[in-house]
N, C-alpha and C. Protein backbone atom coordinates (compact mmCIF):
# COMPACT_ATOMS: atom_id res chain seq x y z
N UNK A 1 83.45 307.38 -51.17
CA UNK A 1 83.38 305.93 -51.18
C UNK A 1 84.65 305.38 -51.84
N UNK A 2 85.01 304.78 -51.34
CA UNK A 2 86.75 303.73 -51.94
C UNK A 2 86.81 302.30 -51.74
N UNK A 3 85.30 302.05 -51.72
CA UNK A 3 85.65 300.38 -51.83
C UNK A 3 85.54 299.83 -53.09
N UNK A 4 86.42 299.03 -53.18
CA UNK A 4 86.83 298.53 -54.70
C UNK A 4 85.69 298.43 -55.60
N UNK A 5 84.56 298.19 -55.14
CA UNK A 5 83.10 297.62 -55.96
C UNK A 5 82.67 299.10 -56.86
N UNK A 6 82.87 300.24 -55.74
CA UNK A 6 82.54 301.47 -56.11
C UNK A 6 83.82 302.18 -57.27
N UNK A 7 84.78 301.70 -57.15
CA UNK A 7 86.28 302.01 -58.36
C UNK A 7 85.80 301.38 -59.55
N UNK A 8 85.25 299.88 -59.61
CA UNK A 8 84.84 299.21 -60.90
C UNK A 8 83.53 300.48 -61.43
N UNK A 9 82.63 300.28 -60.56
CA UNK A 9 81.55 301.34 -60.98
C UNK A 9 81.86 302.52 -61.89
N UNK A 10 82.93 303.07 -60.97
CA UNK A 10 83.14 304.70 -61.75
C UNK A 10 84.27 304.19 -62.50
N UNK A 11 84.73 303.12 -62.74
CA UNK A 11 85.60 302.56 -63.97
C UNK A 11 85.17 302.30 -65.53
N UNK A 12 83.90 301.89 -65.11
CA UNK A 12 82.99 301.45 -66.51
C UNK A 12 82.71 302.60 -67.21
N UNK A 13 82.86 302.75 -68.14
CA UNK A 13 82.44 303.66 -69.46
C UNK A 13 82.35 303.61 -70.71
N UNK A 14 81.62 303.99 -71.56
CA UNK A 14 81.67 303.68 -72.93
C UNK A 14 82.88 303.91 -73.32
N UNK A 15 83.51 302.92 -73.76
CA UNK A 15 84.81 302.94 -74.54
C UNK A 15 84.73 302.44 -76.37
N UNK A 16 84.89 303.45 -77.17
CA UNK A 16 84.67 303.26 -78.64
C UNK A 16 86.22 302.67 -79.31
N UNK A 17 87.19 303.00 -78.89
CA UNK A 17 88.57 303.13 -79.26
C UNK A 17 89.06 302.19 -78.59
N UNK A 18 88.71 300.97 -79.18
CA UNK A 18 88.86 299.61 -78.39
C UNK A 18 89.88 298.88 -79.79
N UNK A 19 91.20 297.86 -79.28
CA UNK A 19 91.91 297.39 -79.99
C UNK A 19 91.97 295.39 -80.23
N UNK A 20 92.30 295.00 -80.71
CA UNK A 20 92.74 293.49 -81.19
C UNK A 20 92.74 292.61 -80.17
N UNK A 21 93.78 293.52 -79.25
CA UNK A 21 94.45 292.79 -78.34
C UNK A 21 93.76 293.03 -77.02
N UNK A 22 93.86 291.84 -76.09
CA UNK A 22 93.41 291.93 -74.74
C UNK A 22 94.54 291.52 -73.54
N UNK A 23 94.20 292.85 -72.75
CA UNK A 23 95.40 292.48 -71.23
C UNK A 23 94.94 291.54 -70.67
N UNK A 24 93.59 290.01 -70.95
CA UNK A 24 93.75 289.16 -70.08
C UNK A 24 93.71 287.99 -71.12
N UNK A 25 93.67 286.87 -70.43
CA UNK A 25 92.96 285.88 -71.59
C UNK A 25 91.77 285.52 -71.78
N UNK A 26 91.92 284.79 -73.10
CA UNK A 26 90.63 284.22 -73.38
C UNK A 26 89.68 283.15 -72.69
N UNK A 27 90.76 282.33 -71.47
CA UNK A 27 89.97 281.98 -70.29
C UNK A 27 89.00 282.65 -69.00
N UNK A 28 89.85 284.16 -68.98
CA UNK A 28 89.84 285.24 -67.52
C UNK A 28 88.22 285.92 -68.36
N UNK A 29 88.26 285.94 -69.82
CA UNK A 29 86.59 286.12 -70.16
C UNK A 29 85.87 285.65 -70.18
N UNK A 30 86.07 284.29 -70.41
CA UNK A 30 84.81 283.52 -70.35
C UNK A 30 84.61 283.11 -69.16
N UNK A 31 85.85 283.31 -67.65
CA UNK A 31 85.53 283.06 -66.69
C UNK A 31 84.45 284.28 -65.95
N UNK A 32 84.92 285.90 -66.74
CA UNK A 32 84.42 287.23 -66.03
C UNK A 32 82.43 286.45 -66.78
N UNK A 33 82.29 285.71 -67.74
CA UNK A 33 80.64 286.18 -68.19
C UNK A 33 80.39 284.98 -67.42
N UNK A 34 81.41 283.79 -67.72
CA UNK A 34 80.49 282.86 -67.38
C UNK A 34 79.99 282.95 -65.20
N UNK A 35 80.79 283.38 -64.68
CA UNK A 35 80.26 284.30 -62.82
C UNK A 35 79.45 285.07 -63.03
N UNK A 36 79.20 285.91 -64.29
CA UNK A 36 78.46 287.21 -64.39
C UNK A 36 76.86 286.93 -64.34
N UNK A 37 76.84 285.47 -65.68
CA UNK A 37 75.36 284.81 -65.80
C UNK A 37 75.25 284.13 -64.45
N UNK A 38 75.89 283.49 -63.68
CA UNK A 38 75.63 282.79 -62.96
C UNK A 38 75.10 283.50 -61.44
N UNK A 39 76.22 284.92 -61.14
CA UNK A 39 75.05 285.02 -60.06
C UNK A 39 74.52 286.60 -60.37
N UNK A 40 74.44 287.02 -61.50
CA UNK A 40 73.00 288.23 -61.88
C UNK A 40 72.05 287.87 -61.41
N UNK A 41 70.86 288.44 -61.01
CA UNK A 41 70.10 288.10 -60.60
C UNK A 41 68.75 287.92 -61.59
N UNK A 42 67.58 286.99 -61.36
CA UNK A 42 66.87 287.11 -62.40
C UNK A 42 65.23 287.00 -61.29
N UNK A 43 64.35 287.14 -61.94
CA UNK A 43 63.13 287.20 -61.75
C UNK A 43 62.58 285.95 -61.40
N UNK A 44 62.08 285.52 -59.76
CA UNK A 44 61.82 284.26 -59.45
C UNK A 44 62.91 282.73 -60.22
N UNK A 45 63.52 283.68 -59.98
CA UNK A 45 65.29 282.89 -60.12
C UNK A 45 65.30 282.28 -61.21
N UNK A 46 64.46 282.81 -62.12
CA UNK A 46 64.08 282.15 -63.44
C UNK A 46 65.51 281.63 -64.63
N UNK A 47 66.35 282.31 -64.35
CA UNK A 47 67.70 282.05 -64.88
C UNK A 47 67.61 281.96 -65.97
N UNK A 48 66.96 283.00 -66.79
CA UNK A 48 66.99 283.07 -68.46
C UNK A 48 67.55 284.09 -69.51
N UNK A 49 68.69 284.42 -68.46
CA UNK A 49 69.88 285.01 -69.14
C UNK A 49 70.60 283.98 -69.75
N UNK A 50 71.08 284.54 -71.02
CA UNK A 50 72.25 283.89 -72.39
C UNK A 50 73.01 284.49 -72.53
N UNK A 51 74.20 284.29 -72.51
CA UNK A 51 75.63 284.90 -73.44
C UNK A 51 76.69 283.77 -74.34
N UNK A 52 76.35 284.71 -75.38
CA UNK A 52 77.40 283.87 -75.82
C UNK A 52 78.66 284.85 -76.11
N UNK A 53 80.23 284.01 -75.92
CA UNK A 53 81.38 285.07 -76.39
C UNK A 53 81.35 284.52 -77.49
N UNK A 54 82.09 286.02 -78.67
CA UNK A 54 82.48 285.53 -80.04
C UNK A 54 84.26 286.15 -79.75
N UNK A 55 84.56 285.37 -80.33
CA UNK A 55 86.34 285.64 -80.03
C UNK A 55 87.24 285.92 -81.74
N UNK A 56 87.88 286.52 -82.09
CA UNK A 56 88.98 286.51 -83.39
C UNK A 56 88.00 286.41 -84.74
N UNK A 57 88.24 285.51 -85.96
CA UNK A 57 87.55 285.84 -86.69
C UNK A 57 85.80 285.40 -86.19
N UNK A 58 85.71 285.01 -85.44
CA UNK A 58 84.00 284.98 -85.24
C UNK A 58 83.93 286.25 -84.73
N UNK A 59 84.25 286.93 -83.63
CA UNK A 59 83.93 288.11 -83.36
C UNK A 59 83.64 289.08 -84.95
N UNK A 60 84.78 289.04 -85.77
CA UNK A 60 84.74 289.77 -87.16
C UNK A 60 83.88 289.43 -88.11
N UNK A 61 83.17 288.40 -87.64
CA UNK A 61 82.02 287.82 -88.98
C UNK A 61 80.92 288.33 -88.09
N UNK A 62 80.74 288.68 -86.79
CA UNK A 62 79.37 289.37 -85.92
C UNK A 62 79.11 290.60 -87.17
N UNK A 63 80.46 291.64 -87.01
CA UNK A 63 80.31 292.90 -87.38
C UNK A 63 80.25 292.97 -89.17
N UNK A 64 80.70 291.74 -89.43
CA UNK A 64 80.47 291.78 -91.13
C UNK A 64 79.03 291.82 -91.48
N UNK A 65 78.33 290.83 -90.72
CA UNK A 65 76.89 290.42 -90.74
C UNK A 65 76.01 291.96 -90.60
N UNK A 66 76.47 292.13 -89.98
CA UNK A 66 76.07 293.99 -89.09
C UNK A 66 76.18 294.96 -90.09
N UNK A 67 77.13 294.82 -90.44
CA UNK A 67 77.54 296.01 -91.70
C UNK A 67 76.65 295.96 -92.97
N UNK A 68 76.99 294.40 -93.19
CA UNK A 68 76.12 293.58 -94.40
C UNK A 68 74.26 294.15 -94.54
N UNK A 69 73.52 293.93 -93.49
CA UNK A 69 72.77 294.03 -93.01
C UNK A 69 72.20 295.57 -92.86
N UNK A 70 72.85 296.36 -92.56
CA UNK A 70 72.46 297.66 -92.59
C UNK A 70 72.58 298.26 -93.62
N UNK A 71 74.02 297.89 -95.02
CA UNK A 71 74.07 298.38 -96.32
C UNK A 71 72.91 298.28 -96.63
N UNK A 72 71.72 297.21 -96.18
CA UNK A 72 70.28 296.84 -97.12
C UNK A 72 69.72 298.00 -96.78
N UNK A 73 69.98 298.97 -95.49
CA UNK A 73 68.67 299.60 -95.46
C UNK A 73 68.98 301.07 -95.38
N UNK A 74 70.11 301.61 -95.29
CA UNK A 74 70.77 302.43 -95.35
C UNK A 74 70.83 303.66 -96.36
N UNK A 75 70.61 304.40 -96.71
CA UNK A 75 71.32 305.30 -97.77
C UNK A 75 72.52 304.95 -98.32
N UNK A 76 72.38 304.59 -99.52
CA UNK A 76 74.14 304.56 -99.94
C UNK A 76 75.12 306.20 -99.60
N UNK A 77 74.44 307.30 -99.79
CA UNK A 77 74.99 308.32 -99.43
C UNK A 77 75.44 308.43 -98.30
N UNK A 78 74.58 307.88 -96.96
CA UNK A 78 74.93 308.30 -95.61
C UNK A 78 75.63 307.00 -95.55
N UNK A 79 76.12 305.93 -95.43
CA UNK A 79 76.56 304.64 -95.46
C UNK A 79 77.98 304.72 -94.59
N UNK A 80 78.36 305.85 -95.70
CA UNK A 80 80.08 305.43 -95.40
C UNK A 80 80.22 305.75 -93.47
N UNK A 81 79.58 306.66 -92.82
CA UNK A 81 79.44 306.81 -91.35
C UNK A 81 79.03 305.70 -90.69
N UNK A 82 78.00 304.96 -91.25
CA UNK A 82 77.69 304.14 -90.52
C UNK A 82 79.14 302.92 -90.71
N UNK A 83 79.64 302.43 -92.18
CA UNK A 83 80.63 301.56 -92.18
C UNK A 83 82.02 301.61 -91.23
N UNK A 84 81.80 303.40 -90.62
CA UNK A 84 83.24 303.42 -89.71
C UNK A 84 82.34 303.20 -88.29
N UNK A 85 81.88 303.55 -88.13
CA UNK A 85 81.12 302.68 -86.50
C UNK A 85 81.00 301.11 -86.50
N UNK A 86 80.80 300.47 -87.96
CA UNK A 86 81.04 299.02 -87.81
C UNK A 86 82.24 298.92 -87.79
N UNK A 87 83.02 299.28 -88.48
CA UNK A 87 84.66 298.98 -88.76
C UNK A 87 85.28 299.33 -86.96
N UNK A 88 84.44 300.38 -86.30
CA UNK A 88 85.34 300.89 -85.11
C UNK A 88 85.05 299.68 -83.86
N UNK A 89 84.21 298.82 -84.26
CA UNK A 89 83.63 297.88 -83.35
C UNK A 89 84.36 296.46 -83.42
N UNK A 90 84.61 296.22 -85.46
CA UNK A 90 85.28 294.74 -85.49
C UNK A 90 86.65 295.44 -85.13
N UNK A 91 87.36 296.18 -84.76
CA UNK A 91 88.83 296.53 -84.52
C UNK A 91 88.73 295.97 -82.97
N UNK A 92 87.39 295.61 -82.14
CA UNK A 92 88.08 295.07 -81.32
C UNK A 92 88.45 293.77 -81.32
N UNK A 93 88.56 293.31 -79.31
CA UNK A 93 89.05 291.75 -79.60
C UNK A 93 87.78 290.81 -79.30
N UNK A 94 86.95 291.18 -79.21
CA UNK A 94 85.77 290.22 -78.97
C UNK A 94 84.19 290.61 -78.75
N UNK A 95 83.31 289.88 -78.73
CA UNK A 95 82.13 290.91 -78.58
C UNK A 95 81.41 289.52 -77.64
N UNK A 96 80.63 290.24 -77.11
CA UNK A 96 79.69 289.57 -75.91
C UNK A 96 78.18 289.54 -76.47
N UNK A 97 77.63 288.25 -77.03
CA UNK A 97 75.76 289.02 -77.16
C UNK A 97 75.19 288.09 -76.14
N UNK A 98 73.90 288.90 -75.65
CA UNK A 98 73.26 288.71 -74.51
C UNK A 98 71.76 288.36 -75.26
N UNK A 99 71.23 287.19 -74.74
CA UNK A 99 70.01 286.60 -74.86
C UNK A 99 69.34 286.52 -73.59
N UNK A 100 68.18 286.69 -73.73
CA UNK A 100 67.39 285.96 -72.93
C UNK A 100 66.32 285.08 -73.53
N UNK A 101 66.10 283.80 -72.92
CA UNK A 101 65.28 282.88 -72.98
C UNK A 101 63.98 282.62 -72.98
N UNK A 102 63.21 282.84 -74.50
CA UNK A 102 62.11 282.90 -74.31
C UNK A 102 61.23 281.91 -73.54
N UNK A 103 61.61 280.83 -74.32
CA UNK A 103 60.54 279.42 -73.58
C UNK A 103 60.70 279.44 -72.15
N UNK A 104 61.54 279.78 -71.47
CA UNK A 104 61.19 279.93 -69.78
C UNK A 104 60.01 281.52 -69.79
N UNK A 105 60.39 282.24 -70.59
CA UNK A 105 59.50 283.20 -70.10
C UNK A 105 57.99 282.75 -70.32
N UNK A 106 57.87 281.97 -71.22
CA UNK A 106 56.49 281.20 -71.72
C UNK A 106 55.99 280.90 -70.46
N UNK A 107 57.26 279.66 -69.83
CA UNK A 107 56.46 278.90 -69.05
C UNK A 107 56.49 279.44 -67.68
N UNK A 108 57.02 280.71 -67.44
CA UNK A 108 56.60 281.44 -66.30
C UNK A 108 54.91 282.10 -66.05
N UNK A 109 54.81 282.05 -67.91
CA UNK A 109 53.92 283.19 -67.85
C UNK A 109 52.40 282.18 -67.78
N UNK A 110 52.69 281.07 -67.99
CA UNK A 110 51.52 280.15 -67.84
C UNK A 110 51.16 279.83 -66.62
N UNK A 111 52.86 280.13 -66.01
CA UNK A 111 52.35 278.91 -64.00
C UNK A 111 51.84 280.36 -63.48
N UNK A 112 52.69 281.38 -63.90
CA UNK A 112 52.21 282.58 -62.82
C UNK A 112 50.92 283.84 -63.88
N UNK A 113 49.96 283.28 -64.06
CA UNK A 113 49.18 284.00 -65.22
C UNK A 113 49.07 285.47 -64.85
N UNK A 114 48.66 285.67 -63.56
CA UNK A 114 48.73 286.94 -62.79
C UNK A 114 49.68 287.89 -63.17
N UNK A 115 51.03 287.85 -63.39
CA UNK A 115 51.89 288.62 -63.62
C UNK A 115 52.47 288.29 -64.88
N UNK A 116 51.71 287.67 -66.03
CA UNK A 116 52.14 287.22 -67.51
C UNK A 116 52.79 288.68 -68.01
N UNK A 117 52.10 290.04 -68.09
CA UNK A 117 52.78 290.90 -68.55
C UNK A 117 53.91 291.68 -67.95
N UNK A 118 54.41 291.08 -66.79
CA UNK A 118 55.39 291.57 -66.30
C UNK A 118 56.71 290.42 -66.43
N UNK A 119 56.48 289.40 -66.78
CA UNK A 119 57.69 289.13 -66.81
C UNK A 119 58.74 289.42 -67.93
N UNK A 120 57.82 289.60 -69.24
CA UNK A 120 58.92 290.25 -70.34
C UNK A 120 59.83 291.33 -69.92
N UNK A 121 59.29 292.67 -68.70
CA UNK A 121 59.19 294.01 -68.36
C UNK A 121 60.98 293.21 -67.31
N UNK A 122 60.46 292.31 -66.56
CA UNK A 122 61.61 291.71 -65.28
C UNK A 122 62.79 291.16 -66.60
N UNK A 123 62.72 290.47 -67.49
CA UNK A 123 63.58 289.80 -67.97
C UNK A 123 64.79 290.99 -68.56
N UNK A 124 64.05 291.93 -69.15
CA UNK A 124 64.95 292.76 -69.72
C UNK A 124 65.57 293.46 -68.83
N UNK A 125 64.95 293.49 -67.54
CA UNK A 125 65.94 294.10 -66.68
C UNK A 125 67.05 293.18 -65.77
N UNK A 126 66.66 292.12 -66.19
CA UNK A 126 67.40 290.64 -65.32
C UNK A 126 69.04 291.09 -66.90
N UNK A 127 68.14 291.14 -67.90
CA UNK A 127 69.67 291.17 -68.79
C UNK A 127 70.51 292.52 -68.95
N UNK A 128 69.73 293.52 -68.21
CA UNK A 128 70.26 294.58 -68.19
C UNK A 128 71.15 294.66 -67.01
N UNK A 129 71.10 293.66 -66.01
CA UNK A 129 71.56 293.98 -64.42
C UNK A 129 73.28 292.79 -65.18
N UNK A 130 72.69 292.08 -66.26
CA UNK A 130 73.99 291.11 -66.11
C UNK A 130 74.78 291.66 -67.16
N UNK A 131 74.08 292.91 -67.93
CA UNK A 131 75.08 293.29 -69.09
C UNK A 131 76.04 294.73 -68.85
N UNK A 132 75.57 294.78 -66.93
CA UNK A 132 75.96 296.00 -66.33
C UNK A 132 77.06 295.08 -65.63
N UNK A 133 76.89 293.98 -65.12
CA UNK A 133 78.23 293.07 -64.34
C UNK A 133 79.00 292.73 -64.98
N UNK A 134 78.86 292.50 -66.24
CA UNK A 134 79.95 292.07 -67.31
C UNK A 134 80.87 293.07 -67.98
N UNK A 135 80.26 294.58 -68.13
CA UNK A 135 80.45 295.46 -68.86
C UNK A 135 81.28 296.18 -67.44
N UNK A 136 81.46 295.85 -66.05
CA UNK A 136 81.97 296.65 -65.20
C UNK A 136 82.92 295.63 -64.68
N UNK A 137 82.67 294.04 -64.83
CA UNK A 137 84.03 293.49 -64.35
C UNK A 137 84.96 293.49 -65.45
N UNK A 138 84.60 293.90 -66.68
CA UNK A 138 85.26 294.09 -68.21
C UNK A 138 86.37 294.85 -67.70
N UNK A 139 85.70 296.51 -66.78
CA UNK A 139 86.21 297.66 -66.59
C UNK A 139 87.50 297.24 -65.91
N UNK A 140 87.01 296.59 -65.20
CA UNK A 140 88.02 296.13 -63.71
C UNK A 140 89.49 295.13 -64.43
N UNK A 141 89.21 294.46 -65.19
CA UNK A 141 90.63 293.85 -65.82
C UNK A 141 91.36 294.68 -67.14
N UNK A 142 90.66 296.18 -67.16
CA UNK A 142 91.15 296.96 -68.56
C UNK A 142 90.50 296.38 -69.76
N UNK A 143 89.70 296.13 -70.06
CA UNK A 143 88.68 295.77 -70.69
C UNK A 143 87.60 296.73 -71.42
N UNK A 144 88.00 297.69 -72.28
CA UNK A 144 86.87 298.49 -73.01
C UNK A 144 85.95 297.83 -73.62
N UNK A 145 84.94 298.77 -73.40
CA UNK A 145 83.44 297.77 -73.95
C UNK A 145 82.37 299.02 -74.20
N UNK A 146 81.77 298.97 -75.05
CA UNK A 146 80.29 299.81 -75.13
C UNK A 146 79.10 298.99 -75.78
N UNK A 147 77.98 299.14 -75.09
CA UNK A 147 76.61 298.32 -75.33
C UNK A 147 75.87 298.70 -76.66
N UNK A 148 75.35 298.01 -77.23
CA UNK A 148 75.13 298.02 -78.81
C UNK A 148 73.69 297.49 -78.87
N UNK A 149 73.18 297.88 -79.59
CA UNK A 149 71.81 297.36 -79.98
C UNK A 149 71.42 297.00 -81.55
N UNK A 150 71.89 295.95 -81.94
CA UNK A 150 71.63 296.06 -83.53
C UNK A 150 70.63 294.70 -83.69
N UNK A 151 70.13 294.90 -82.52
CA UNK A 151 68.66 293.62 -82.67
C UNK A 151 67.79 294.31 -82.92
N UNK A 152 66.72 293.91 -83.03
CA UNK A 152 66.27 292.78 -84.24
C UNK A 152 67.12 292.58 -85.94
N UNK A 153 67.54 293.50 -86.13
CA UNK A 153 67.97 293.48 -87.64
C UNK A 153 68.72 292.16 -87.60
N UNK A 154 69.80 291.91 -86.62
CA UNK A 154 70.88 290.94 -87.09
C UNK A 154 70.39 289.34 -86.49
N UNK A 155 69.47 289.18 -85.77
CA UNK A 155 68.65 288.22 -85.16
C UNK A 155 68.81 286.62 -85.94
N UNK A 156 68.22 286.71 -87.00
CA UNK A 156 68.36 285.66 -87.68
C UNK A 156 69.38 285.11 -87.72
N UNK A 157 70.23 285.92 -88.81
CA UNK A 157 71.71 285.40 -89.42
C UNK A 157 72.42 284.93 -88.24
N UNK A 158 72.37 285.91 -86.96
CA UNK A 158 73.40 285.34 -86.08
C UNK A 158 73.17 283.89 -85.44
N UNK A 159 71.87 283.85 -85.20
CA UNK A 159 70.64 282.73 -85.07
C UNK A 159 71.32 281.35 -85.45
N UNK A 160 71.53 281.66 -87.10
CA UNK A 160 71.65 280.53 -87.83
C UNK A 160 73.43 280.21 -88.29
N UNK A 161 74.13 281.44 -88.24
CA UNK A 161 75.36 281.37 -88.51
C UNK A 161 75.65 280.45 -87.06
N UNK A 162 75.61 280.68 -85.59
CA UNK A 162 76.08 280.08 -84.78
C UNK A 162 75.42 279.05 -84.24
N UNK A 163 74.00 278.46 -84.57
CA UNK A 163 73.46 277.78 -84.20
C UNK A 163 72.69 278.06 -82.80
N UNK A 164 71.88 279.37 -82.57
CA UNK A 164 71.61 280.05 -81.40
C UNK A 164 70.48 279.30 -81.13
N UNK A 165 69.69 278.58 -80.16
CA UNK A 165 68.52 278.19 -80.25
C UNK A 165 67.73 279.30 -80.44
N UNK A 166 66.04 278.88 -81.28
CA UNK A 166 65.20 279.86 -81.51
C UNK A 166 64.86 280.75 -81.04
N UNK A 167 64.45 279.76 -79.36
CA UNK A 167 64.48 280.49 -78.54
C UNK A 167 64.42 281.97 -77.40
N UNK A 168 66.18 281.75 -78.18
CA UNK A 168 66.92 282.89 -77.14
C UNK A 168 66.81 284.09 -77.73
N UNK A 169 66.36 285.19 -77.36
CA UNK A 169 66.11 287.13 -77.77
C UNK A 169 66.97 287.45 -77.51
N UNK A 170 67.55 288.09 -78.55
CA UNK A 170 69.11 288.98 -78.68
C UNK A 170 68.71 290.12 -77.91
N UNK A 171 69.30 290.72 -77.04
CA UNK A 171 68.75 291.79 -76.40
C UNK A 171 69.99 293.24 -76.71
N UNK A 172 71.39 292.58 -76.37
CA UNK A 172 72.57 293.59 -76.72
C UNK A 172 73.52 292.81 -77.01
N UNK A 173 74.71 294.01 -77.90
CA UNK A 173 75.79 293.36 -77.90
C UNK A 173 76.86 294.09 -77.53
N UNK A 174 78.04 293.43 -76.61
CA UNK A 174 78.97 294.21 -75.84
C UNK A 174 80.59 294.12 -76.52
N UNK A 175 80.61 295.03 -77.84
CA UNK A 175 82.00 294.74 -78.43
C UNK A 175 82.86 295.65 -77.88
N UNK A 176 84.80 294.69 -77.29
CA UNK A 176 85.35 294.87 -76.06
C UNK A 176 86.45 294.59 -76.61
N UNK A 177 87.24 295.09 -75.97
CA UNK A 177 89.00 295.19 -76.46
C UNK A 177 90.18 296.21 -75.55
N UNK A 178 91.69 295.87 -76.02
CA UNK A 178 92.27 296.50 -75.17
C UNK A 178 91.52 298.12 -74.90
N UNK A 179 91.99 299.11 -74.65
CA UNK A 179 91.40 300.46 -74.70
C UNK A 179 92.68 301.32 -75.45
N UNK A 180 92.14 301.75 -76.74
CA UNK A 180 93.45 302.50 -77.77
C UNK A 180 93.25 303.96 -76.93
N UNK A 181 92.20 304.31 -76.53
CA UNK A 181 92.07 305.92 -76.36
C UNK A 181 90.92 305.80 -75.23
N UNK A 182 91.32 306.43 -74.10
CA UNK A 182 90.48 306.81 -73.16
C UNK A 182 89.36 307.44 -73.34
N UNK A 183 88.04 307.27 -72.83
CA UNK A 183 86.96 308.17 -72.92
C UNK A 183 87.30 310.10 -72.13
N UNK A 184 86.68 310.95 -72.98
CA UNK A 184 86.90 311.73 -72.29
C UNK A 184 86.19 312.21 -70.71
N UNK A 185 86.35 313.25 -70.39
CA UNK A 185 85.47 313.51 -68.98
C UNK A 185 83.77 313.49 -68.83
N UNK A 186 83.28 312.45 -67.63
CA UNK A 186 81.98 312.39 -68.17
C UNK A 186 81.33 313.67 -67.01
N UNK A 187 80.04 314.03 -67.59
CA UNK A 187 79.40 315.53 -67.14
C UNK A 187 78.41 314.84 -66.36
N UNK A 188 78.28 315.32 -64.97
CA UNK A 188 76.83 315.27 -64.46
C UNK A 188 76.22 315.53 -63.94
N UNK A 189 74.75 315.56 -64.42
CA UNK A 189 73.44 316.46 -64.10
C UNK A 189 73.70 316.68 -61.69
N UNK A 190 73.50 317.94 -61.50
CA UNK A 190 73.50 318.32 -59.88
C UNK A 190 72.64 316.70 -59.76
N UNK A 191 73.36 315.96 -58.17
CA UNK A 191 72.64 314.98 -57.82
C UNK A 191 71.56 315.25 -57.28
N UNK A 192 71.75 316.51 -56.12
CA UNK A 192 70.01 316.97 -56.21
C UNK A 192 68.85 316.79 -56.62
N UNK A 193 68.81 316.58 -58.30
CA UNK A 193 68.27 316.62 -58.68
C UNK A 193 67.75 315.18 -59.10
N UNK A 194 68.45 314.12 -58.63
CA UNK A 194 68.47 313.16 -59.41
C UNK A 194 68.09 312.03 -58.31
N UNK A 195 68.47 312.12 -57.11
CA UNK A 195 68.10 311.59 -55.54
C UNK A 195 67.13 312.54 -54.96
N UNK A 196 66.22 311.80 -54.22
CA UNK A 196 65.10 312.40 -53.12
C UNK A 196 65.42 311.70 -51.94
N UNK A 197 65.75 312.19 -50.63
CA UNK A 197 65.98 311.52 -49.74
C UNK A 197 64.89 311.76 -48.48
N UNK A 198 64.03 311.12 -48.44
CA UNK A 198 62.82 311.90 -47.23
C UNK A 198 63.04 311.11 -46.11
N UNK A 199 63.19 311.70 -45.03
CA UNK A 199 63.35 311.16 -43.35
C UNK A 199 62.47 311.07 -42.49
């Protein structure tokens, strides 16, 4: 396969060794999330995907909060490992967090009562399909990025430091930057095993 869609695909990878600086601008990102939310797809078109970008020192007050936050619960002994995985994250140039919108899920779950427990199940995958378009058109302009999960812990503060409505459920966060060091070779399981094709 060599069509460009399929190059972004096998382009995307966890990239940890992410730097300051970015090969595009700070318009060409908020143009890559703000297309990304707009046509992801969501569950009865419910459109309750959120992103917000944090850029320069806001990006660096995400990962302070993060760091801050985990010293509480942490081992002081084991600590210092965890402080270089925060430190390896604010070295980039920006971070992406992804919400989704509770009060639409409310009021889905009232009009459509029938499927109330499935729409939490659709939403997370509505933010998983847009944190896979963002994280692969990232790929496509040289854009390192790896997906993060430090929700619930950091929920609040970020909540209230940026003024997030109540709302919105932190689901991930995508901290992104030039790329200092390539990922190495990725391994994978025989496809055999992994596709069933019945005729």
């Amino acid at each position: 396969m060599t069509s460009n869609f399929f190059e972004a695909v096998k382009a995307r990878r966890s990239v940890y060794a992410i730097s300051k600086q970015s090969p595009v601008s700070d318009a060409k990102i908020q143009e890559i999330v703000e297309e990304a939310v707009l046509h992801s797809p969501t569950s009865f078109n419910s459109q309750t995907s959120r992103a917000v970008v944090l850029l320069g020192e806001k990006h660096d007050k995400l990962w302070d909060i993060t760091t801050e936050t985990l010293r509480k619960i942490v081992p002081a002994d084991q600590f210092e490992g965890t402080a270089q995985k925060m430190g390896s994250f604010k070295s980039g140039y920006g971070t992406v967090l992804f919400f989704e919108d509770q009060a639409i899920l409310k009021q889905l779950q009232e009009k459509y009562a029938a499927y109330a427990d499935n729409f939490p199940i659709w939403s997370n995958q509505s933010s998983g399909m847009l944190q896979y378009v963002v994280w692969t058109a990232f790929a496509e302009v040289s854009l390192g990025a790896s997906l993060q999960h430090y929700n619930p812990l950091i929920d609040d503060e970020v909540k209230e430091t940026w003024g997030i409505p109540a709302e919105w459920k932190l689901i991930a966060e995508l901290p992104f930057g030039s790329i200092a060091a390539a990922p190495g070779p990725k391994e994978f399981q025989p496809i055999e095993q992994r596709v069933k094709v019945f005729k």
